[in-house]
Protein backbone atom coordinates (compact mmCIF):
# COMPACT_ATOMS: atom_id res chain seq x y z
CA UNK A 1 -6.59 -33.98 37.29
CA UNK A 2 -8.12 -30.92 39.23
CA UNK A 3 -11.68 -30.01 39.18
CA UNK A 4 -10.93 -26.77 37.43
CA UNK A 5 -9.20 -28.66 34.30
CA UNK A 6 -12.01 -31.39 34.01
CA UNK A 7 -14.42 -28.05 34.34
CA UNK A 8 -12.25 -26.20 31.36
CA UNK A 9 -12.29 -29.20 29.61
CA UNK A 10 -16.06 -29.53 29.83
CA UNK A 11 -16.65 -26.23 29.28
CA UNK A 12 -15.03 -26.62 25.87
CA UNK A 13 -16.72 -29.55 24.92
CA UNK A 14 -20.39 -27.78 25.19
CA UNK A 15 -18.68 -24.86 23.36
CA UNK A 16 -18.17 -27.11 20.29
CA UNK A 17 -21.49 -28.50 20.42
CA UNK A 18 -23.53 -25.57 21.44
CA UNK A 19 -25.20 -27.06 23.45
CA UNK A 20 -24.99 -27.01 27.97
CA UNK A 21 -25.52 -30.42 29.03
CA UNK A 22 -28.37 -30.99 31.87
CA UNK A 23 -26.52 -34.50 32.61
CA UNK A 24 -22.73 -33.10 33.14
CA UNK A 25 -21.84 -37.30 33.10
CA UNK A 26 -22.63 -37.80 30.10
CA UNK A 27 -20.65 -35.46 28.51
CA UNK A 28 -17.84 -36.09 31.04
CA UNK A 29 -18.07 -39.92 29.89
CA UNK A 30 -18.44 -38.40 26.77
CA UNK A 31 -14.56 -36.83 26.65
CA UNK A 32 -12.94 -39.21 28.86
CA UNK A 33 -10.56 -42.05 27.23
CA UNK A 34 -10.28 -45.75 28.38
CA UNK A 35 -7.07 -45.09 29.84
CA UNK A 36 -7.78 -42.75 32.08
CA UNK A 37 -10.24 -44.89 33.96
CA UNK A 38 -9.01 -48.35 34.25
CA UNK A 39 -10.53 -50.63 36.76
CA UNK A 40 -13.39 -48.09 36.61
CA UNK A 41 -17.01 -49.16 34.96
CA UNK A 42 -17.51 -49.50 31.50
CA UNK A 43 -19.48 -45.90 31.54
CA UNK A 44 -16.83 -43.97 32.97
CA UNK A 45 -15.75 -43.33 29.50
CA UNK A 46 -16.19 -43.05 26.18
CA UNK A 47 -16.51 -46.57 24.74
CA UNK A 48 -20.56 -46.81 25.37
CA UNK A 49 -21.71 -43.69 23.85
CA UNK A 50 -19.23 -44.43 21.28
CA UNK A 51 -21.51 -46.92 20.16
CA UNK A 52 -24.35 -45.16 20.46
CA UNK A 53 -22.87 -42.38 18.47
CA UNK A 54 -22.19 -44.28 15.56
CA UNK A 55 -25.65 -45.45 15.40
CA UNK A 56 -26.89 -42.04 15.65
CA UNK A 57 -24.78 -40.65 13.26
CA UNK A 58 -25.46 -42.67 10.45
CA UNK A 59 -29.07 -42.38 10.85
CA UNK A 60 -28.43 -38.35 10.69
CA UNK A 61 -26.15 -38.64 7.81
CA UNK A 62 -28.16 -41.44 5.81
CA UNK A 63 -31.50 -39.57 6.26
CA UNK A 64 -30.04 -36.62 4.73
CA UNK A 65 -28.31 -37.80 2.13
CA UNK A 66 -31.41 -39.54 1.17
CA UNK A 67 -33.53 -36.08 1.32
CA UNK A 68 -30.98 -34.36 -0.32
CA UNK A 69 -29.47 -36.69 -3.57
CA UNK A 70 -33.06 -38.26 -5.23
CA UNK A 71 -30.80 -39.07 -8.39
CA UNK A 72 -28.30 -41.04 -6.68
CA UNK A 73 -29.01 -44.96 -6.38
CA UNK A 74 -28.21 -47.17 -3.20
CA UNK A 75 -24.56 -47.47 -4.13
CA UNK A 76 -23.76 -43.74 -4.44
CA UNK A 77 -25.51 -43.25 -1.04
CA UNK A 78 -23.97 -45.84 0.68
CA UNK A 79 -19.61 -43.90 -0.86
CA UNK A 80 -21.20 -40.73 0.47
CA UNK A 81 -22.22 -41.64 3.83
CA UNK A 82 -19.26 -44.23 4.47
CA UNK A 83 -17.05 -40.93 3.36
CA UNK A 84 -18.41 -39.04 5.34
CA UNK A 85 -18.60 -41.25 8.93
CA UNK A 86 -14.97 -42.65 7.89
CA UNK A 87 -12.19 -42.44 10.79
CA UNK A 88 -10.12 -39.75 8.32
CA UNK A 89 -13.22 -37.72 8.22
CA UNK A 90 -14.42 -37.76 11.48
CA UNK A 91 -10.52 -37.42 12.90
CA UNK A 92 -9.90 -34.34 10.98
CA UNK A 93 -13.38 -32.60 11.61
CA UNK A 94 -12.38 -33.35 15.20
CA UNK A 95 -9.40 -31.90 14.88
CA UNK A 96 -10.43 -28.69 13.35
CA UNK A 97 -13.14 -28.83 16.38
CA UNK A 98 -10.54 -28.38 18.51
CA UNK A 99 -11.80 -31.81 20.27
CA UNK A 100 -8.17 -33.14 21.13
CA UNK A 101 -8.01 -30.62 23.70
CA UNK A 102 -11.07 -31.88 25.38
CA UNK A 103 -9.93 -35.00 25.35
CA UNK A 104 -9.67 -36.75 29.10
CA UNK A 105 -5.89 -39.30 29.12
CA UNK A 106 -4.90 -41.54 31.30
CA UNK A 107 -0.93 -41.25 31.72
CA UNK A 108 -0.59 -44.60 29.44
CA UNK A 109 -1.87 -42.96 26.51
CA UNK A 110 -0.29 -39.77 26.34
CA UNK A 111 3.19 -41.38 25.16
CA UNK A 112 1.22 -42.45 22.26
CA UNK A 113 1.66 -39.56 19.98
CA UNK A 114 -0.25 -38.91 16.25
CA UNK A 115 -1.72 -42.70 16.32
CA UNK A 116 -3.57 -42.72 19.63
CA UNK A 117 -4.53 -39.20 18.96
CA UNK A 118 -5.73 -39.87 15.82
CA UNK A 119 -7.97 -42.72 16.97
CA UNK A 120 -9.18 -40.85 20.24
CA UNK A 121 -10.37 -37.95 18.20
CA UNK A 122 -12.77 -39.89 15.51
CA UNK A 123 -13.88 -42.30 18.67
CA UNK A 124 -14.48 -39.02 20.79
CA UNK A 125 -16.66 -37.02 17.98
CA UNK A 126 -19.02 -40.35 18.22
CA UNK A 127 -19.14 -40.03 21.68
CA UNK A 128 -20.36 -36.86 21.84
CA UNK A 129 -22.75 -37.26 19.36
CA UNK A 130 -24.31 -39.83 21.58
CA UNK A 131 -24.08 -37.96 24.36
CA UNK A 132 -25.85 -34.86 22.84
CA UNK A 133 -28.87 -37.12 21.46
CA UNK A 134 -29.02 -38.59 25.06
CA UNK A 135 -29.23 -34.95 26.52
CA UNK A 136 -30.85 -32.69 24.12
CA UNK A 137 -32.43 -34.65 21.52
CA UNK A 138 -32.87 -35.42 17.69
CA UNK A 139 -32.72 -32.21 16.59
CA UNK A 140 -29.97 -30.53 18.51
CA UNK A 141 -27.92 -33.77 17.48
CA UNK A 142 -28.54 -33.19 13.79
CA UNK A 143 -27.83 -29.70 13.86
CA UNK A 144 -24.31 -30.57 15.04
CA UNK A 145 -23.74 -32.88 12.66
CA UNK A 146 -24.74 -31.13 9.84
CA UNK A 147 -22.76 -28.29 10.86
CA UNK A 148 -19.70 -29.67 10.82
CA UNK A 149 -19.67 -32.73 8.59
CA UNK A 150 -22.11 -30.63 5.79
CA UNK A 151 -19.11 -28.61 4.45
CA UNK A 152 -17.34 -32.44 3.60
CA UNK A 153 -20.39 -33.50 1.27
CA UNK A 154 -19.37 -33.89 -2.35
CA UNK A 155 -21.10 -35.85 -5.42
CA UNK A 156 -17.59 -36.56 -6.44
CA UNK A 157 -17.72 -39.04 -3.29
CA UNK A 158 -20.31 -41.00 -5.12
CA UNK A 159 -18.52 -41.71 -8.10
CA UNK A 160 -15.67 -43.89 -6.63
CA UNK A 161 -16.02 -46.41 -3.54
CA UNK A 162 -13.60 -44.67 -0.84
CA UNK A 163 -12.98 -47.90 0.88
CA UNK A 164 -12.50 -51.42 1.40
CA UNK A 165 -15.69 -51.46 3.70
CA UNK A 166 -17.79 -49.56 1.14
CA UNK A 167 -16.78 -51.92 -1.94
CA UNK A 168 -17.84 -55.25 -0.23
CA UNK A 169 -20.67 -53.52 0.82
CA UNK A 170 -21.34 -52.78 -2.45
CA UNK A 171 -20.35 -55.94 -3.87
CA UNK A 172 -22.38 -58.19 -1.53
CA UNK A 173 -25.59 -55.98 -2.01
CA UNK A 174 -25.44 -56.55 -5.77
CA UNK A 175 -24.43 -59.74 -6.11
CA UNK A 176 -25.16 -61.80 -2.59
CA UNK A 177 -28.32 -59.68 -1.84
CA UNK A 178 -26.80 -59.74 1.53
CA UNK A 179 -24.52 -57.23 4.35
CA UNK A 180 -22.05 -57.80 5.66
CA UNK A 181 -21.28 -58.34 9.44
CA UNK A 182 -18.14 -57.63 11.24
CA UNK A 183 -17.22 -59.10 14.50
CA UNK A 184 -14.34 -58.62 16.90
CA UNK A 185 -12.49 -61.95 17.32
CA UNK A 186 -9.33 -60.77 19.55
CA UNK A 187 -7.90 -57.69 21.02
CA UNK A 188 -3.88 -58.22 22.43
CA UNK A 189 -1.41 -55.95 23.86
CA UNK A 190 -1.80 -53.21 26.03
CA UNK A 191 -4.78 -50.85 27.16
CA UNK A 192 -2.73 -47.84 25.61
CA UNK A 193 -1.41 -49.79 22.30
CA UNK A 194 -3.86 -52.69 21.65
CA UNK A 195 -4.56 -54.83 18.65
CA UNK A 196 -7.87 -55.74 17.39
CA UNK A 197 -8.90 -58.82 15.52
CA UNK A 198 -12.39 -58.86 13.34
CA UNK A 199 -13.28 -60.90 10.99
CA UNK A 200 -16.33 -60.35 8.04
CA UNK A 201 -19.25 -62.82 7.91
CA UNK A 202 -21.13 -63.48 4.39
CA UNK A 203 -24.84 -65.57 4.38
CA UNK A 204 -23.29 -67.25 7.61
CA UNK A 205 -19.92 -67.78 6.44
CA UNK A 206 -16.72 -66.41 7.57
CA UNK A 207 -14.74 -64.72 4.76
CA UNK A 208 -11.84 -62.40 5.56
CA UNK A 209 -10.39 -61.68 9.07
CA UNK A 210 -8.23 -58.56 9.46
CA UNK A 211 -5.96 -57.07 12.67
CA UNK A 212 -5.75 -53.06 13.09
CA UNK A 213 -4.78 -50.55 16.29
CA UNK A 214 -8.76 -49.86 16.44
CA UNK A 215 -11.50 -51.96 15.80
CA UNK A 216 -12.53 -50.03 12.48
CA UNK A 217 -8.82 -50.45 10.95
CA UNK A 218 -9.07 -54.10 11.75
CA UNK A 219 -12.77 -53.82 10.34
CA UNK A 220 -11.04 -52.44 6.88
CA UNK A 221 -8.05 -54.90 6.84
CA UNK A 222 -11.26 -57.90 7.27
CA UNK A 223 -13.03 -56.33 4.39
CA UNK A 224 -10.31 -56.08 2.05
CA UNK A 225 -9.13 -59.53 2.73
CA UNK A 226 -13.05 -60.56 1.84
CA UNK A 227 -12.94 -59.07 -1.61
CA UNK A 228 -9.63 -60.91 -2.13
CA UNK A 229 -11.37 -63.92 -1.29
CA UNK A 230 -14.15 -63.15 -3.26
CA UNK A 231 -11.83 -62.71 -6.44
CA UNK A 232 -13.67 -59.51 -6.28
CA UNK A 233 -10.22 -56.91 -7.36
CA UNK A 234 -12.39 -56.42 -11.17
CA UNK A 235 -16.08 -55.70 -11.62
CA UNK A 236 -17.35 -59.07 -12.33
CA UNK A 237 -20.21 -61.14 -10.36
CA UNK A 238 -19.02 -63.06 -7.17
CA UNK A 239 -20.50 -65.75 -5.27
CA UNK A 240 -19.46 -66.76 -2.25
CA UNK A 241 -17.17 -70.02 -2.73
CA UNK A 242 -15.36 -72.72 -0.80
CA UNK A 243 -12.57 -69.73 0.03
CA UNK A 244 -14.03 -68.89 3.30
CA UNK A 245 -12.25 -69.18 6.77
CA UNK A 246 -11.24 -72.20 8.85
């Protein structure tokens, strides 16, 4: 890739945040996928400041939430934020961002198509999240984030868990007084099609292990396989039994 395109693509990246980065490597790291920097350091691309974005983020979307909906309990608040930080969400906000095009491939990915896209784009927007919060701060973080997840808030959202991850977590809250914990077990195949492994842990028990092409689809598949093993599918009480994992 030439300097110019990297520059164009950088240039585009501050445009969607509003916001001109004092550290240009973080928001370089920021755009740049895994495959396009293998053999490199971890913080050549996004993967780090993934993380960090995701912490970020849900600390931005739960305080609001919070501040905004004093009628809604914990369980609401935890379908509206989950709905709102979910992989669809994120992916198609994005989108609409025009973030794919800022996106950095190596020549393994880009034979991909939709999936890796898909994946790159929700992973990406919690990149740059962390990346802003690195460079400009709290506030200029939130400001993004409200600007372009606030027009996806609903009450409806709170009515209805919106996903495997949300129900346990509801489930184990009310009835195990506990969270739960997800943790990768296995990733196979190739940089540019892997598959993750992660498995849910209750009080200190292993109960439901799931595979996906990213770690939160494996995340999902482990959290639906918990409730199934919780004989959680109606609304009565659980308890964790003697149907955990070898």
């Amino acid at each position: 890739m030439t300097e110019s395109t990297l520059d164009r693509k950088v240039r585009a990246a501050e445009a969607i945040l509003d916001h001109t980065f004092h550290d240009r490597r973080l928001v370089v790291s920021a755009i740049t996928h895994p495959s396009a920097v293998e053999g490199h350091p971890i913080s050549d691309c996004y993967e780090r400041l993934e993380f960090l974005g995701d912490s970020i983020l849900g600390a931005i979307v739960a305080t609001d939430l919070f501040a905004r909906f004093g009628d809604l309990d914990e369980g609401e608040l935890t379908r509206m934020k989950i709905s709102l930080v979910s992989g669809e969400t994120l992916s198609g906000v994005a989108e609409t961002l025009g973030v794919g095009g800022c996106i950095v491939f190596g020549e393994s990915e880009k034979g991909t198509g939709a999936r890796g896209l898909h994946s790159a784009l929700e992973n990406v927007y919690e990149s740059l999240v962390g990346a802003l919060y690195l460079d400009g701060g709290y506030d200029v973080t939130r400001a993004f984030v409200t600007r372009t997840l606030g027009p996806h808030v609903s009450r409806d959202v709170a009515l209805r868990p919106v996903s495997p991850k949300s129900r346990l977590q509801e489930i184990t809250q009310r009835d195990l007084h506990c969270a739960p914990v997800y943790k990768l077990e296995g990733e196979e195949g190739p940089a540019h099609d892997p598959t993750f492994t992660s498995v849910v842990i209750l009080d200190g028990k292993r109960m439901g292990r799931g595979k996906g092409s990213s770690k939160k689809e494996a995340e999902s598949a482990a959290a639906s396989d918990a409730i199934e093993r919780l004989g959680a599918t109606t609304e009565g009480r659980v308890t964790v039994s003697s149907s955990v994992l070898a």
